[in-house]
N, C-alpha and C. Protein backbone atom coordinates (compact mmCIF):
# COMPACT_ATOMS: atom_id res chain seq x y z
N UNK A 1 -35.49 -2.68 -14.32
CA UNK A 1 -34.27 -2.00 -13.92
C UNK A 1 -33.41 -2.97 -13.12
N UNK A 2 -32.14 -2.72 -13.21
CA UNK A 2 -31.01 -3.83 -12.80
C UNK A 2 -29.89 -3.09 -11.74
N UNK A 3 -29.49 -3.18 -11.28
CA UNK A 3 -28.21 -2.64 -10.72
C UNK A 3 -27.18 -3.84 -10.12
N UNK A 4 -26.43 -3.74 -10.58
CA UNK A 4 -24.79 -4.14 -10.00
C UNK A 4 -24.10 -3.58 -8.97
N UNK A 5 -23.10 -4.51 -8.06
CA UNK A 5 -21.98 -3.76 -7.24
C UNK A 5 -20.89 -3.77 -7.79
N UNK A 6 -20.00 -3.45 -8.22
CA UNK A 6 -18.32 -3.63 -8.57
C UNK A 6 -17.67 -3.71 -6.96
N UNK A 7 -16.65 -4.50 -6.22
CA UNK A 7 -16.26 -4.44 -5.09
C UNK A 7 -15.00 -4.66 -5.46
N UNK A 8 -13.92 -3.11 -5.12
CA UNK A 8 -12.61 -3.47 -5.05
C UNK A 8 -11.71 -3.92 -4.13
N UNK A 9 -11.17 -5.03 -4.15
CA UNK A 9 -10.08 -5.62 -2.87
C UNK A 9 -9.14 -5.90 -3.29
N UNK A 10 -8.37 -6.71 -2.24
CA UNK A 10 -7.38 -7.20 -3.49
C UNK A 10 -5.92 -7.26 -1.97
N UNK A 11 -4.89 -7.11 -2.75
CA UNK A 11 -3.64 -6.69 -2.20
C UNK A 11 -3.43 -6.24 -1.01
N UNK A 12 -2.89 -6.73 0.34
CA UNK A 12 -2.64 -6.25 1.38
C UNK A 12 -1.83 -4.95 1.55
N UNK A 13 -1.00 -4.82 0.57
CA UNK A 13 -0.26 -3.91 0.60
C UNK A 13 -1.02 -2.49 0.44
N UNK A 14 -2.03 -2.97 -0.56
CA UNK A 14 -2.73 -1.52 -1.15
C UNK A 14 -4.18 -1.51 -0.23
N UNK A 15 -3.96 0.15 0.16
CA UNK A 15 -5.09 0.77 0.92
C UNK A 15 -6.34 0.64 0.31
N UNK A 16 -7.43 0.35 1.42
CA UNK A 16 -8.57 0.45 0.23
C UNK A 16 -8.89 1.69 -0.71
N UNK A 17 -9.25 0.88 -1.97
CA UNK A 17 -9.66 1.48 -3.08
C UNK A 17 -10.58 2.05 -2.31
N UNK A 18 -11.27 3.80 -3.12
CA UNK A 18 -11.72 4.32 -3.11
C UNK A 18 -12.62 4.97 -4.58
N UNK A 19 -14.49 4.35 -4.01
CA UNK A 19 -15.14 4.61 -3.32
C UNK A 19 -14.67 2.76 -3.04
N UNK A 20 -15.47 1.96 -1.78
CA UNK A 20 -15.51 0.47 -1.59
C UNK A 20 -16.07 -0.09 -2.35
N UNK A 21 -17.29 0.26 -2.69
CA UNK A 21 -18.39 -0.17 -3.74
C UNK A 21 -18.60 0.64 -4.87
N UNK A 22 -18.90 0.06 -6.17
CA UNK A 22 -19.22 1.03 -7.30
C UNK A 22 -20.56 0.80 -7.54
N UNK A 23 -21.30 1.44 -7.85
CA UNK A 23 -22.96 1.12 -8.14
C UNK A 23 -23.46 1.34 -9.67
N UNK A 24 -23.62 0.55 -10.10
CA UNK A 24 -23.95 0.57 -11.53
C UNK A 24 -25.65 0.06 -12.03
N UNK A 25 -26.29 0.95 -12.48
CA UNK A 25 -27.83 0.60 -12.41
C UNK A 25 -28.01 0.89 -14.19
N UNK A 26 -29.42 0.55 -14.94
CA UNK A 26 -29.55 0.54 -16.64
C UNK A 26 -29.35 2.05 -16.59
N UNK A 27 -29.71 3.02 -15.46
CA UNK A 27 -29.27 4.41 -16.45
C UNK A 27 -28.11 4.91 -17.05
N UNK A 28 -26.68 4.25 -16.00
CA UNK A 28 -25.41 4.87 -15.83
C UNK A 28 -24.66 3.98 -15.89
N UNK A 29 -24.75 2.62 -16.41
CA UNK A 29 -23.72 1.63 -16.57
C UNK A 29 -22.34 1.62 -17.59
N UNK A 30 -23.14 3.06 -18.30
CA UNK A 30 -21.83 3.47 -19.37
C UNK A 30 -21.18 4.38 -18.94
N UNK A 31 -21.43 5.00 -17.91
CA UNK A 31 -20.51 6.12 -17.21
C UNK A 31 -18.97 5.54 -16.62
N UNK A 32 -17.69 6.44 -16.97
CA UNK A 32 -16.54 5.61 -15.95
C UNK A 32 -17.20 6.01 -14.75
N UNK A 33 -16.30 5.31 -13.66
CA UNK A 33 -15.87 5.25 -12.55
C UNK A 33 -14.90 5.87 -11.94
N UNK A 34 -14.44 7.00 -11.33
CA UNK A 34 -13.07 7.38 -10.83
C UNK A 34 -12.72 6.41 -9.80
N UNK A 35 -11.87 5.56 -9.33
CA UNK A 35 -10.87 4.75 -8.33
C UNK A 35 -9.64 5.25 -7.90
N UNK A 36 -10.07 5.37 -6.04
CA UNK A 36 -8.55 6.13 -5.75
C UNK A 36 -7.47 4.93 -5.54
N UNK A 37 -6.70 4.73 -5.31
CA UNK A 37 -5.72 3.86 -5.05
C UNK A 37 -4.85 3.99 -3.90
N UNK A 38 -3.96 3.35 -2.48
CA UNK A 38 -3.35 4.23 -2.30
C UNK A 38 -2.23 2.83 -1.53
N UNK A 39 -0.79 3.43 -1.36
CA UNK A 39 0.31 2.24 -1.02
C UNK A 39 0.49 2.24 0.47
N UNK A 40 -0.27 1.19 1.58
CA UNK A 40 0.41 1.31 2.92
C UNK A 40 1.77 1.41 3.40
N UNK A 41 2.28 2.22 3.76
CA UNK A 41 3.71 2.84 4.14
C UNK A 41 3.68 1.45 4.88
N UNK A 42 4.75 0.62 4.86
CA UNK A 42 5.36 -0.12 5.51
C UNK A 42 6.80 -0.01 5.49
N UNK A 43 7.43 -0.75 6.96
CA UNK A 43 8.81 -0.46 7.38
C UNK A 43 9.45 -1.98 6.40
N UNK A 44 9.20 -2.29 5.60
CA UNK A 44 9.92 -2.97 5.01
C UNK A 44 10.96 -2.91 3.59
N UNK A 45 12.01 -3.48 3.51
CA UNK A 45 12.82 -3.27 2.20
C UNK A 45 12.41 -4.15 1.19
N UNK A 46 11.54 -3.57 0.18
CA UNK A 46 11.15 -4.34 -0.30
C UNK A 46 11.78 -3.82 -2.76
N UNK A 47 11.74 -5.08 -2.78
CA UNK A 47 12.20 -4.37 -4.79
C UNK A 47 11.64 -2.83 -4.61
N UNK A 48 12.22 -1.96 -4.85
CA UNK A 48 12.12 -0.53 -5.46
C UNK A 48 10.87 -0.11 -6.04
N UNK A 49 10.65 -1.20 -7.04
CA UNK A 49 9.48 -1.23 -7.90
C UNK A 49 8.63 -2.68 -7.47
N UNK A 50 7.98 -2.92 -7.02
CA UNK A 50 7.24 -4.22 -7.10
C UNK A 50 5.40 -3.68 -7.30
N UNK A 51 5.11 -5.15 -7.34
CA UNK A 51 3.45 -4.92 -7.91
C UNK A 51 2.49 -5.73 -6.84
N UNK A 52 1.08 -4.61 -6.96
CA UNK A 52 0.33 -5.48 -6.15
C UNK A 52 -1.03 -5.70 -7.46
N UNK A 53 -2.33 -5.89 -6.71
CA UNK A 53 -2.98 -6.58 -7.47
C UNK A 53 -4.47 -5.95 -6.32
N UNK A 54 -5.04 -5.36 -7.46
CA UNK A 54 -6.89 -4.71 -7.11
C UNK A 54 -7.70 -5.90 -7.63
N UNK A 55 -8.24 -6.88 -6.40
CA UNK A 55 -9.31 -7.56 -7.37
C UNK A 55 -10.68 -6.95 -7.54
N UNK A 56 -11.36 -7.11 -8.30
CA UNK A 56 -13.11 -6.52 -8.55
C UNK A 56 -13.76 -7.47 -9.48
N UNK A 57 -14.78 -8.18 -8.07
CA UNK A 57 -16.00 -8.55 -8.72
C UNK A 57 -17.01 -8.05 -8.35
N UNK A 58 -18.03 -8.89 -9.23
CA UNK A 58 -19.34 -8.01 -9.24
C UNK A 58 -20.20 -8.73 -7.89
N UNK A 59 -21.21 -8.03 -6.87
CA UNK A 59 -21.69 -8.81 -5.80
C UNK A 59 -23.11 -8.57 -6.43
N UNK A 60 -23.38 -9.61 -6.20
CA UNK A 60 -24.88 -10.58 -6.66
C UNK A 60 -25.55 -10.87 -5.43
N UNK A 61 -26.85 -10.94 -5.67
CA UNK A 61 -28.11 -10.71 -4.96
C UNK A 61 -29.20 -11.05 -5.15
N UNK A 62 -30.23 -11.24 -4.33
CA UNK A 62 -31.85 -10.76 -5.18
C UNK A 62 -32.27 -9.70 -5.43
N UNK A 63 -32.68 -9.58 -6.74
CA UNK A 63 -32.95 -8.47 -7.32
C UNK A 63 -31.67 -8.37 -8.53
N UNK A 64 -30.66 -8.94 -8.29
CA UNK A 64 -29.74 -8.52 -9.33
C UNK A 64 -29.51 -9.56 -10.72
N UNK A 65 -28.92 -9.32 -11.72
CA UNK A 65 -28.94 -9.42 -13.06
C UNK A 65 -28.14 -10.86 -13.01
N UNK A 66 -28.78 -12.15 -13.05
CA UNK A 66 -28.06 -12.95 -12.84
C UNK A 66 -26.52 -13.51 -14.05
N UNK A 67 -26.91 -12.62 -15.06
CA UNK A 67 -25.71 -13.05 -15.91
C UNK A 67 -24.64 -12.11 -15.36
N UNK A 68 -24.61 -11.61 -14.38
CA UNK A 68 -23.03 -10.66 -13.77
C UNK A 68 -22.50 -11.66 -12.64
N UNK A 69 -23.44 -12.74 -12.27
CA UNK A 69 -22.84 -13.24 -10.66
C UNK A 69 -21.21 -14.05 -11.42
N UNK A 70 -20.27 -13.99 -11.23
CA UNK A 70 -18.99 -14.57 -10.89
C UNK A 70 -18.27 -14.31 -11.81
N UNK A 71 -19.01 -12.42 -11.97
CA UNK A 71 -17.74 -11.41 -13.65
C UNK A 71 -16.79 -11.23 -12.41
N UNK A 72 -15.29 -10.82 -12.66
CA UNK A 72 -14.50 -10.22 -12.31
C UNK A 72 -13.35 -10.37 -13.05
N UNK A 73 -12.45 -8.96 -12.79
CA UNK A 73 -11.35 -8.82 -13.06
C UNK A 73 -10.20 -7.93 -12.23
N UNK A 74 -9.23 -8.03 -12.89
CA UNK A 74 -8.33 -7.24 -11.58
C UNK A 74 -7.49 -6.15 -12.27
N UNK A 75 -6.80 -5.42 -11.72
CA UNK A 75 -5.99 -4.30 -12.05
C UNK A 75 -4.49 -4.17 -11.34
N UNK A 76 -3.25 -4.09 -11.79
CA UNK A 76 -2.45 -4.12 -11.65
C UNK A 76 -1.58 -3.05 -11.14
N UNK A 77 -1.24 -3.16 -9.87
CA UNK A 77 -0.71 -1.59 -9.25
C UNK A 77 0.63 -2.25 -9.39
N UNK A 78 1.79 -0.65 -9.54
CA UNK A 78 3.17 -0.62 -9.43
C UNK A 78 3.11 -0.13 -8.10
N UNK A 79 3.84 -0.35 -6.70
CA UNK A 79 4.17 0.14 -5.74
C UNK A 79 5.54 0.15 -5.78
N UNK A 80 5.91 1.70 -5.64
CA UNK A 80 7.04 2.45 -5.38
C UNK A 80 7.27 2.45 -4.04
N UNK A 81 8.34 1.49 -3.18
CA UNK A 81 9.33 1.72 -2.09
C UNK A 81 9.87 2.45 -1.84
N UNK A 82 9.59 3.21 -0.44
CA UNK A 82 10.06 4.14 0.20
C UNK A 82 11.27 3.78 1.31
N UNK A 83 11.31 2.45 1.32
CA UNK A 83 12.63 1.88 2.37
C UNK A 83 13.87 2.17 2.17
N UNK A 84 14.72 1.84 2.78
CA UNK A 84 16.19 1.27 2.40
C UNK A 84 16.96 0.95 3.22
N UNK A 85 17.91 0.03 2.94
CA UNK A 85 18.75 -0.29 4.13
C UNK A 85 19.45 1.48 4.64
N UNK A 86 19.97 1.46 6.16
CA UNK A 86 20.51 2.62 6.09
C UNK A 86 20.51 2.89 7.91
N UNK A 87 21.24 4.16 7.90
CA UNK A 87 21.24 4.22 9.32
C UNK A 87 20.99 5.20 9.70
N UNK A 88 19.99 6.35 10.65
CA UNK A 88 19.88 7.21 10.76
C UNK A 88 20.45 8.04 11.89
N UNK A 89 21.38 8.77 11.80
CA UNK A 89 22.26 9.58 12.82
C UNK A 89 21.50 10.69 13.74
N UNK A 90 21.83 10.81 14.93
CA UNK A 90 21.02 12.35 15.68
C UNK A 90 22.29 13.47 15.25
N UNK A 91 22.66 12.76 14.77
CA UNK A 91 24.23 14.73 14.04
C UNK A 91 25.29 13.29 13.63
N UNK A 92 25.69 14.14 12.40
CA UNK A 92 27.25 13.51 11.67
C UNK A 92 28.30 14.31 12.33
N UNK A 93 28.02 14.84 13.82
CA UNK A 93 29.46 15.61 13.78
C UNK A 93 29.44 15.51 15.75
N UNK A 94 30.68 15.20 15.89
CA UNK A 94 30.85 15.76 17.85
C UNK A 94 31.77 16.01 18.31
N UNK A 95 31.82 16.55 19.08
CA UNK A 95 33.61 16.66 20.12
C UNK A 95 33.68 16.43 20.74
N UNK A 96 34.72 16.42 21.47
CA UNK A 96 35.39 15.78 22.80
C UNK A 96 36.48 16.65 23.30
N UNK A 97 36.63 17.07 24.74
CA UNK A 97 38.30 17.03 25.01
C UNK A 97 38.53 16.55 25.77
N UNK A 98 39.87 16.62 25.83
CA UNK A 98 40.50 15.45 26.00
C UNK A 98 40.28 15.71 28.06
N UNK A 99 40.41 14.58 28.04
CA UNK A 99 40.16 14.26 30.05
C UNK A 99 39.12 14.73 30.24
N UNK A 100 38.03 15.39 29.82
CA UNK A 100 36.15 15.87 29.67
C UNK A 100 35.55 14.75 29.92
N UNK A 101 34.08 15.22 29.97
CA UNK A 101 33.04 14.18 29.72
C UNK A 101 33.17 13.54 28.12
N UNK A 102 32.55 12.71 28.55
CA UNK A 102 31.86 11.84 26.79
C UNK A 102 30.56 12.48 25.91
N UNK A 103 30.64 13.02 24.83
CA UNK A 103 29.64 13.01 23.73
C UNK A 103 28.88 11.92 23.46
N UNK A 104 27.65 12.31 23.48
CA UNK A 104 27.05 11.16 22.97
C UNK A 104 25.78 11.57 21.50
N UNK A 105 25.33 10.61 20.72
CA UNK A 105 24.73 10.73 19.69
C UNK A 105 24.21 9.65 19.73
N UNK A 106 22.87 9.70 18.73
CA UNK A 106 21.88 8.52 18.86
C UNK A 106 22.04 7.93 17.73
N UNK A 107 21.52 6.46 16.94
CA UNK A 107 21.19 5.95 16.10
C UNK A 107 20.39 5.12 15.93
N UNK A 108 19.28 4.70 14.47
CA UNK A 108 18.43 4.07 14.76
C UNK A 108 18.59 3.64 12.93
N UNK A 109 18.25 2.43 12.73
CA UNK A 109 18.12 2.08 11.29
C UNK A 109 16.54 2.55 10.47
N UNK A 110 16.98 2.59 9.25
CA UNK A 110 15.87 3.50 8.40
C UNK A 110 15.04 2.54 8.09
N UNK A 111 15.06 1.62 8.31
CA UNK A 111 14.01 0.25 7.71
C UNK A 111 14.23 -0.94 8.72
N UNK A 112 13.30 -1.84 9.03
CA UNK A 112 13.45 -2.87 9.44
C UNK A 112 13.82 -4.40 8.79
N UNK A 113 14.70 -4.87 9.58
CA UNK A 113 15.92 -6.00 8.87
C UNK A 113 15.05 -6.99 8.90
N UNK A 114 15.04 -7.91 8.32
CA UNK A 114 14.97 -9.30 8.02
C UNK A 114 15.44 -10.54 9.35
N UNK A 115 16.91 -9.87 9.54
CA UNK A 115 17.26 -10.12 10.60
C UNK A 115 18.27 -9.59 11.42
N UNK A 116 18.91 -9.76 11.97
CA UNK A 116 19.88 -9.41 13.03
C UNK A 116 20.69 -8.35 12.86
N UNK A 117 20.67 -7.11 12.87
CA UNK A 117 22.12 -6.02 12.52
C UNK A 117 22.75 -5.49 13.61
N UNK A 118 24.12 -6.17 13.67
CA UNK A 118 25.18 -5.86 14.50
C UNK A 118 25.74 -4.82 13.69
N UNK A 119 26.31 -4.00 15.04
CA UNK A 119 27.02 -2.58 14.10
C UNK A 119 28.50 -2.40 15.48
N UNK A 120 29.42 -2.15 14.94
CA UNK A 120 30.93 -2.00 15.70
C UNK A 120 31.23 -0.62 14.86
């Protein structure tokens, strides 16, 4: 009897795969696998659509099947961006009268810049 690990890593962007390890032994090596996937929310603006990358190889041992030590392959994630440039208001609306106090309202940007944003 033999058993294998499958170990998914890969991409900083992408959360660990789920389960970490896959276990594959001569009874069940033909069974799929379900793999969760998942995209770390980051404050960055990044392409709309861009791609990351699941690597998986197999981890080797004693005891294990030496024709698997240095299989691997990888899997190709689309990550969908949740950023955008933009500005976020505490209210689109205020008043004033005239010779009164001052209104005030807050703002804060929806993503973090690259660099420097001056606003007049």
């Amino acid at each position: 009897s033999w058993d294998e690990v499958l170990n998914p890593g890969g991409e900083p962007q992408i959360e660990s795969a789920t389960p970490q390890l896959l276990r594959f032994i001569a009874d069940n090596w033909d069974i799929l696998r379900t793999v969760s996937v998942y995209a770390r929310d980051d404050p960055d603006i990044e392409p709309p659509i861009h791609q990351g990358r699941i690597d998986l190889r197999v981890v080797t041992g004693p005891g294990y099947d030496p024709d698997w030590e240095g299989v691997s392959t990888s899997v190709t994630v689309d990550i969908e961006d949740n950023d955008m440039a933009g500005i976020s208001l505490s209210t689109d609306e205020t008043s004033v009268t005239e010779g009164g106090p001052a209104s005030v309202y807050s703002l804060s940007l929806l993503s973090r810049p690259t660099s420097d944003v001056t606003m007049n």
